[in-house]
Protein backbone atom coordinates (compact mmCIF):
# COMPACT_ATOMS: atom_id res chain seq x y z
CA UNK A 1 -40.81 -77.38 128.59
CA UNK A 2 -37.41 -76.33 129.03
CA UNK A 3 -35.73 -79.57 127.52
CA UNK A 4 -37.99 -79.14 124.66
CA UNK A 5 -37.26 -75.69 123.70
CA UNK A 6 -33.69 -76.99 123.70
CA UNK A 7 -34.05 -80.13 121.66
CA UNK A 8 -35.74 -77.29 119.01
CA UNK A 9 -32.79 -75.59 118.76
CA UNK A 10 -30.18 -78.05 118.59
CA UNK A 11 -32.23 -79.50 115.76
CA UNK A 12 -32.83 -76.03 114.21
CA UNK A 13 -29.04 -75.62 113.73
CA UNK A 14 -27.60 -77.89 112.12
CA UNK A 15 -30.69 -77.45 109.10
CA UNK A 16 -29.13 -74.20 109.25
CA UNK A 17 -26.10 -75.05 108.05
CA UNK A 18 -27.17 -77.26 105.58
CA UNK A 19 -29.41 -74.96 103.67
CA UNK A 20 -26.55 -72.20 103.83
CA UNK A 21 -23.65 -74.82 102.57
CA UNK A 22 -25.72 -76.42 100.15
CA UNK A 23 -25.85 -73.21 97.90
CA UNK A 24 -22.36 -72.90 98.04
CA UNK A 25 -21.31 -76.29 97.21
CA UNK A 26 -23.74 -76.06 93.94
CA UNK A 27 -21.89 -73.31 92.97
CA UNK A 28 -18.53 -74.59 93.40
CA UNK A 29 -19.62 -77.50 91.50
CA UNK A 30 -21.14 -75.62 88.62
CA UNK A 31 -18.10 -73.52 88.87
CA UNK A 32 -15.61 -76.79 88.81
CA UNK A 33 -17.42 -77.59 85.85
CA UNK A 34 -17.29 -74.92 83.58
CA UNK A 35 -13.32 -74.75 84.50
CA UNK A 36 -13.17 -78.39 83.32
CA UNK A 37 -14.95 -77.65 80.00
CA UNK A 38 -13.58 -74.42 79.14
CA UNK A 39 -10.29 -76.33 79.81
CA UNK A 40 -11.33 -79.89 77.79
CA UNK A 41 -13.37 -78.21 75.06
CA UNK A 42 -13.26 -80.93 72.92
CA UNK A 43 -15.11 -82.94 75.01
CA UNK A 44 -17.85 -80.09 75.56
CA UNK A 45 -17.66 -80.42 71.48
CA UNK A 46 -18.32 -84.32 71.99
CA UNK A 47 -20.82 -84.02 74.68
CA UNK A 48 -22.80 -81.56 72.19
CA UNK A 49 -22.71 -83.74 69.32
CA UNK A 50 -23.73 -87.01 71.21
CA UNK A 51 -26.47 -85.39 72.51
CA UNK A 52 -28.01 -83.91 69.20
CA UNK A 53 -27.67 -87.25 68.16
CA UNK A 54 -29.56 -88.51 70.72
CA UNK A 55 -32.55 -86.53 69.80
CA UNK A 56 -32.17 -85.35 66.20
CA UNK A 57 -35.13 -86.58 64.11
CA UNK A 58 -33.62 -88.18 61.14
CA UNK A 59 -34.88 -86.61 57.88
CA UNK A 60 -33.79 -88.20 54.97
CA UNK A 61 -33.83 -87.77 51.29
CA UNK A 62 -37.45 -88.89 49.68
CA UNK A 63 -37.32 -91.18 46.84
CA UNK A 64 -39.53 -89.77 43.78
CA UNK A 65 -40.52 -91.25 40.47
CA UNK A 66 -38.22 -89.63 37.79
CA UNK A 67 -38.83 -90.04 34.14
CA UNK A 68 -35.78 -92.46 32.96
CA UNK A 69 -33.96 -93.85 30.02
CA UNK A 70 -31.36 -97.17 30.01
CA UNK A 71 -27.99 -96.31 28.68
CA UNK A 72 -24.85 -98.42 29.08
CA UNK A 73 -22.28 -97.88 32.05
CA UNK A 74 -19.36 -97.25 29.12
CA UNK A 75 -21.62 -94.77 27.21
CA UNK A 76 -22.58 -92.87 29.99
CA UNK A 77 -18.65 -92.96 31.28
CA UNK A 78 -17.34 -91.76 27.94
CA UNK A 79 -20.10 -88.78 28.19
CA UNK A 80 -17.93 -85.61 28.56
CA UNK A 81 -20.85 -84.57 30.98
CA UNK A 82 -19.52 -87.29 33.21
CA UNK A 83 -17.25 -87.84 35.91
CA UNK A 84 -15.81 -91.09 37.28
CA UNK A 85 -14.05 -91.14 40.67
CA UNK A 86 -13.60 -93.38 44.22
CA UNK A 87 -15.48 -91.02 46.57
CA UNK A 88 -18.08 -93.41 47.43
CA UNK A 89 -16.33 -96.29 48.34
CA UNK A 90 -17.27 -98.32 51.21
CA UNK A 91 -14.16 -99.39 52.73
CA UNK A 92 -13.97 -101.32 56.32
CA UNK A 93 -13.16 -105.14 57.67
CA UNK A 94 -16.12 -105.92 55.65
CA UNK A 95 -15.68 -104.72 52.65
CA UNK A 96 -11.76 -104.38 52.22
CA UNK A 97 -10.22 -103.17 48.89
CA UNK A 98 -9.27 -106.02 46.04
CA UNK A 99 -5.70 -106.85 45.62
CA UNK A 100 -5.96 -105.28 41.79
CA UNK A 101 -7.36 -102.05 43.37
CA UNK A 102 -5.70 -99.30 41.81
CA UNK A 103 -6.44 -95.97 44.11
CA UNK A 104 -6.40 -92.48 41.86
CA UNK A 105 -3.44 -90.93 43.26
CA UNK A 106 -1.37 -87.41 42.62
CA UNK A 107 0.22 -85.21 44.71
CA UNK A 108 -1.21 -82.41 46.67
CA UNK A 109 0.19 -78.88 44.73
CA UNK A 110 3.68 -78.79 45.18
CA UNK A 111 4.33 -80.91 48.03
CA UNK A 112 4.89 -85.07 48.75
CA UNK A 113 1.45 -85.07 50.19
CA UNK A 114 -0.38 -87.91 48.11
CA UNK A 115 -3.94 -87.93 48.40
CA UNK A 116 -6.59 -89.46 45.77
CA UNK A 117 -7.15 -86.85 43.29
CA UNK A 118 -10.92 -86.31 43.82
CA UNK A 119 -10.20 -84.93 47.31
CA UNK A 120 -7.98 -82.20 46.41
CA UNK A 121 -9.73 -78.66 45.10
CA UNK A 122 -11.81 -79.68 48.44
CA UNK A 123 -9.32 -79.84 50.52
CA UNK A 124 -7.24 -76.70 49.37
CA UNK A 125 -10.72 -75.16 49.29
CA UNK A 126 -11.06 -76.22 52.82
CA UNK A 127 -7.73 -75.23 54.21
CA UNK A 128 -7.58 -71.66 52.65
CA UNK A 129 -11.15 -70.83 54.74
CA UNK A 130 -8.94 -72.23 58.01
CA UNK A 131 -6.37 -69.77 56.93
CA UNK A 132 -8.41 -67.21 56.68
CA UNK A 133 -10.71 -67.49 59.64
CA UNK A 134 -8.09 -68.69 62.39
CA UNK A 135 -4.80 -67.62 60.90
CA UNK A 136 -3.42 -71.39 60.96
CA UNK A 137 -2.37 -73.69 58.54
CA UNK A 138 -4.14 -76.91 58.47
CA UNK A 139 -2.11 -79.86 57.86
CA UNK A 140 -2.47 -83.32 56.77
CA UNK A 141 -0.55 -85.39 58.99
CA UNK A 142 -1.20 -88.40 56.79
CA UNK A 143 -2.80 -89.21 53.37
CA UNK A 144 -2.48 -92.13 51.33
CA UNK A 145 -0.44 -95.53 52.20
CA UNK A 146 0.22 -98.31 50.36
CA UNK A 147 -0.70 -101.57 51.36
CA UNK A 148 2.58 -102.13 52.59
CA UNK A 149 3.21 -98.77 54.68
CA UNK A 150 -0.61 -100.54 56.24
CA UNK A 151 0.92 -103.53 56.76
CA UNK A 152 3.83 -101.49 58.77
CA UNK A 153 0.93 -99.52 60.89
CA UNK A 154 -0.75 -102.78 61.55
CA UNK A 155 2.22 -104.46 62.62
CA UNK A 156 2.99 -101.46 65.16
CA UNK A 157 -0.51 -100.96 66.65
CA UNK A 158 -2.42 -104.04 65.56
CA UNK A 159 -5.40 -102.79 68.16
CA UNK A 160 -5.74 -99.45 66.29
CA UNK A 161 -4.81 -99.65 62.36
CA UNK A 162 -6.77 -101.18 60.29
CA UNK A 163 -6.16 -104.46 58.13
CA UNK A 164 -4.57 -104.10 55.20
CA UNK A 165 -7.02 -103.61 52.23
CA UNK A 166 -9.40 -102.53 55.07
CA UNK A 167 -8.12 -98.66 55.83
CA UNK A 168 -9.51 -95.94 53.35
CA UNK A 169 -5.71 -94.31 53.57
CA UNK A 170 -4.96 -96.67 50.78
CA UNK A 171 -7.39 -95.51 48.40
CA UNK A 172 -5.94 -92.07 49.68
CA UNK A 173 -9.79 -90.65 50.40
CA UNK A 174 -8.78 -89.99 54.56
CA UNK A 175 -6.84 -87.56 55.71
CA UNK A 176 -5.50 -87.09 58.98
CA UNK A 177 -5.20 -83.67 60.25
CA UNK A 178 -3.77 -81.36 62.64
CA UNK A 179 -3.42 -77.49 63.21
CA UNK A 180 -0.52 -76.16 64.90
CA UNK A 181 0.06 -77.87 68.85
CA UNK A 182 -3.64 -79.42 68.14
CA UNK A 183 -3.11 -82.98 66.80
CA UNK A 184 -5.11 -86.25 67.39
CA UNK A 185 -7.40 -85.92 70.36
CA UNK A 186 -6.32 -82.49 70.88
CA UNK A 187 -7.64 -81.60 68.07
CA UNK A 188 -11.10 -80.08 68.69
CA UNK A 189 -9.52 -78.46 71.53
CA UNK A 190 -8.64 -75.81 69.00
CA UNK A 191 -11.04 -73.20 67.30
CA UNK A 192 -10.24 -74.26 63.59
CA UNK A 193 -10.48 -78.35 64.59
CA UNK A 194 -13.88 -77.97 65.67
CA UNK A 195 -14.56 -75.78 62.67
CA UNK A 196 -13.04 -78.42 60.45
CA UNK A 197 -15.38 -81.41 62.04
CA UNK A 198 -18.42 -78.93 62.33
CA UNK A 199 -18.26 -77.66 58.78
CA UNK A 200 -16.12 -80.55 56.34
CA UNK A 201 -19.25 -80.90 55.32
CA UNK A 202 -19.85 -78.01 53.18
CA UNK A 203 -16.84 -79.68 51.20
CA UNK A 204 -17.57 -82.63 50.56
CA UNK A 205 -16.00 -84.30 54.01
CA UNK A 206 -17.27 -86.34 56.68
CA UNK A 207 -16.30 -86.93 60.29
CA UNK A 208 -15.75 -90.69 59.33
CA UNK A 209 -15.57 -92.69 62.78
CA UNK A 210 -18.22 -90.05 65.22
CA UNK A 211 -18.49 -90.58 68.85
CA UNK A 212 -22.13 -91.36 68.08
CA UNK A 213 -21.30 -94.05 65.62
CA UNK A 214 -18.89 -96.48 67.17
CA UNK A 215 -21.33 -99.38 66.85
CA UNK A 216 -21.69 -98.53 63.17
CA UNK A 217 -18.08 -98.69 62.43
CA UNK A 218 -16.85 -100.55 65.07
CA UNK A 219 -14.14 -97.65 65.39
CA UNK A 220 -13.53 -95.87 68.44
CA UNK A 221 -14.38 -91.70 67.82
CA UNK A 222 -11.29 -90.40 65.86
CA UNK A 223 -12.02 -86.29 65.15
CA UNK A 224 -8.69 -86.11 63.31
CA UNK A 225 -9.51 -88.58 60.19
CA UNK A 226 -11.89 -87.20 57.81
CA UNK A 227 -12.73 -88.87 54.51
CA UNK A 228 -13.68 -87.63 51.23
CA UNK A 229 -17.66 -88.53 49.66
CA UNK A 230 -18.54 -85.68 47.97
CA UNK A 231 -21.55 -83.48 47.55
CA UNK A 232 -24.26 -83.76 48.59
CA UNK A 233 -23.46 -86.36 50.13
CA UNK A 234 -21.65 -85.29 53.03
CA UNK A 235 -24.23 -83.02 53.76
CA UNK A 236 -26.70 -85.77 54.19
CA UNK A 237 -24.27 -88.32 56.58
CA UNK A 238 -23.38 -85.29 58.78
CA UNK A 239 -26.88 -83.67 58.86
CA UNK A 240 -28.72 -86.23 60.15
CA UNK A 241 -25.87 -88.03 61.99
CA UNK A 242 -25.16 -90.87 60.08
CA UNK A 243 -21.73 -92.95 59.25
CA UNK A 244 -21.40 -93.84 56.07
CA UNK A 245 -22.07 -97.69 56.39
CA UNK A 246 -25.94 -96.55 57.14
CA UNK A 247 -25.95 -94.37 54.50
CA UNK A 248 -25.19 -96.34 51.49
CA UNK A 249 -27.33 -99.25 53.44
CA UNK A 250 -29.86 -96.47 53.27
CA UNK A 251 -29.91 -96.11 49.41
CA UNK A 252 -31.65 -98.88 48.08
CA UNK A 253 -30.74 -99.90 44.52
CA UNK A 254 -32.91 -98.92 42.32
CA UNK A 255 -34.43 -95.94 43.48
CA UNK A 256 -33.69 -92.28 43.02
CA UNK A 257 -33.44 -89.89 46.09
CA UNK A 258 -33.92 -86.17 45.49
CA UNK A 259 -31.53 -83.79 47.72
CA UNK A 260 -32.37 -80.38 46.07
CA UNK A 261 -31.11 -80.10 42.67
CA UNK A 262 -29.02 -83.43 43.03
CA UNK A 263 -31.06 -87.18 42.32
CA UNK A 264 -29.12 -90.05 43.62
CA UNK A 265 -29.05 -93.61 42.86
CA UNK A 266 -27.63 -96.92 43.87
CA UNK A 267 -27.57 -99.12 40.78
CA UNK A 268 -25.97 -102.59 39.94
CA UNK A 269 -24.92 -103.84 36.26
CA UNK A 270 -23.83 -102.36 33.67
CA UNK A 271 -27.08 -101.11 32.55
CA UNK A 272 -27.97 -97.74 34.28
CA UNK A 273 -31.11 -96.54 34.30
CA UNK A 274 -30.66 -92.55 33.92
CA UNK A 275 -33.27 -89.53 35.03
CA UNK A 276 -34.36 -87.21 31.80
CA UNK A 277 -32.84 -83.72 32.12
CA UNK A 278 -29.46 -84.46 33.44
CA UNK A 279 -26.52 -81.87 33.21
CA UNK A 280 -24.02 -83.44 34.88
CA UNK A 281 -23.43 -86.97 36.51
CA UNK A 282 -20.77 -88.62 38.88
CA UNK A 283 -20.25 -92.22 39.20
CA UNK A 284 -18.45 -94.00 41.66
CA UNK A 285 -18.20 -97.23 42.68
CA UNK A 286 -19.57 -98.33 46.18
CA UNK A 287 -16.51 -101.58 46.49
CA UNK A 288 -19.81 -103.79 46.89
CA UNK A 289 -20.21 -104.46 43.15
CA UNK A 290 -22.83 -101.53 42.42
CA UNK A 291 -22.29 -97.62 41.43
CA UNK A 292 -23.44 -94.51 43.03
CA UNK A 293 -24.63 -91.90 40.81
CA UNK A 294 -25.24 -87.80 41.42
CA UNK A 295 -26.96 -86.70 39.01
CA UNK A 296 -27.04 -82.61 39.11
CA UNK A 297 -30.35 -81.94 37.28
């Protein structure tokens, strides 16, 4: 009896121990871990978005039957009502820009910032809410290059920069950005970087190489380069967590897609097929041989 009793206790003991140290090292994990994310909150920012990816339930715009009428692509381009710009342009190793591409270019206010000239109330509108809310100045690190200041990036970091004809810097619709000591991968360690890459999308920007959609793009997550597509448009990619390779895969020629008061259509030749009731229309071309239209009703 005696040897029992003390087998019971020596066995008793060490359980003990366990149940009072394994409390403790929960907490000091949890507590290690918080540390680690208050201290790398950009990835806490990545973590968040991968995982609403994960389980976001796309909802994308319906097509509906619209009541139409065929007008040529000149006539409707010459319409006052109309407005012609680049912002849609699908732009990667698979669809690089023509040698005769000529990108719409002009210089950012006062400064020797060149950017394509569709991106640029957006951006200052962009900026100036950054100013206000966070008391920085966002910056654009880099703009538009020319095919041969590509060529130069290329040649220095062939396993990063794009092919020439295949970066959208040369069409001048990315920008590169930066706040103040928050540049590159730091830069959603800052307040107004994960603002920016939260909210671009309100103006007309996209986050254009997500975390979530590396196999998309076949580019690594880069939080710093946004790109220009317009409204409504960006509100769609970055709503339902989409690059924009699936999205103008997505729009099927021919069809019209209703996103509130805007219809949207993907439409080849030169022969456009346009809703009744328009007010106002913009027309880009997709650099597949087609157009994207937004037609504000």
């Amino acid at each position: 009896m005696t040897t029992t009793t003390i087998s019971k206790k020596k066995t008793r003991r060490p359980r003990r121990i366990l149940f009072i140290l394994l409390p403790i090292l929960l907490i000091l994990v949890l507590g290690f871990s918080i540390l680690f994310f208050l201290s790398h909150q950009n990835l806490l920012f990545q973590f968040r978005n991968d995982l609403a990816a994960t389980f976001h339930q796309q909802s994308l715009p319906q097509t509906v039957s619209v009541s139409t009428y065929t007008i040529q692509l000149d006539d409707l381009l010459s319409d006052p009502n109309c407005t012609k710009n680049q912002a849609l342009m699908l732009i990667n190793d698979t669809y690089p820009l023509s040698d005769s591409f000529q990108p719409e270019i002009s210089s950012y206010k006062d400064t020797d910032v060149q950017m394509n000239s569709c991106i640029q109330d957006a951006y200052a509108a962009m900026s100036a809410t950054v100013r206000e809310q966070f008391d920085v100045p966002l910056y654009v690190r880099e703009a538009y290059r020319t095919a041969k200041e590509q060529e130069e990036k290329t040649e220095e970091n062939s396993a990063v920069a794009a092919e020439v004809g295949a970066s959208e810097h040369q069409a001048g619709l990315a920008l590169d950005l930066y706040v103040p000591q928050f540049g590159g991968w730091a830069f959603t360690k800052s307040a107004a970087g994960r603002f920016v890459d939260t909210n671009c999308r309100d103006y007309g920007f996209i986050v254009r190489y997500p975390s979530y959609g590396e196999k998309q793009t076949g580019i690594p997550y880069e939080p710093w380069h946004l790109r220009y597509v317009g409204l409504p448009h960006s509100q769609i990619i970055m709503d339902e967590y989409l690059t924009l390779e699936e999205y103008i895969d997505l729009l099927k020629p021919g069809s019209f897609y209703q996103y509130g008061s805007y219809l949207i259509s993907h439409q080849n030749g030169r022969v456009i097929d346009a809703p009744s009731g328009w007010k106002h229309v913009t027309v880009s071309e997709d650099n597949l041989g087609g157009y994207l239209f937004t037609w504000e009703l």
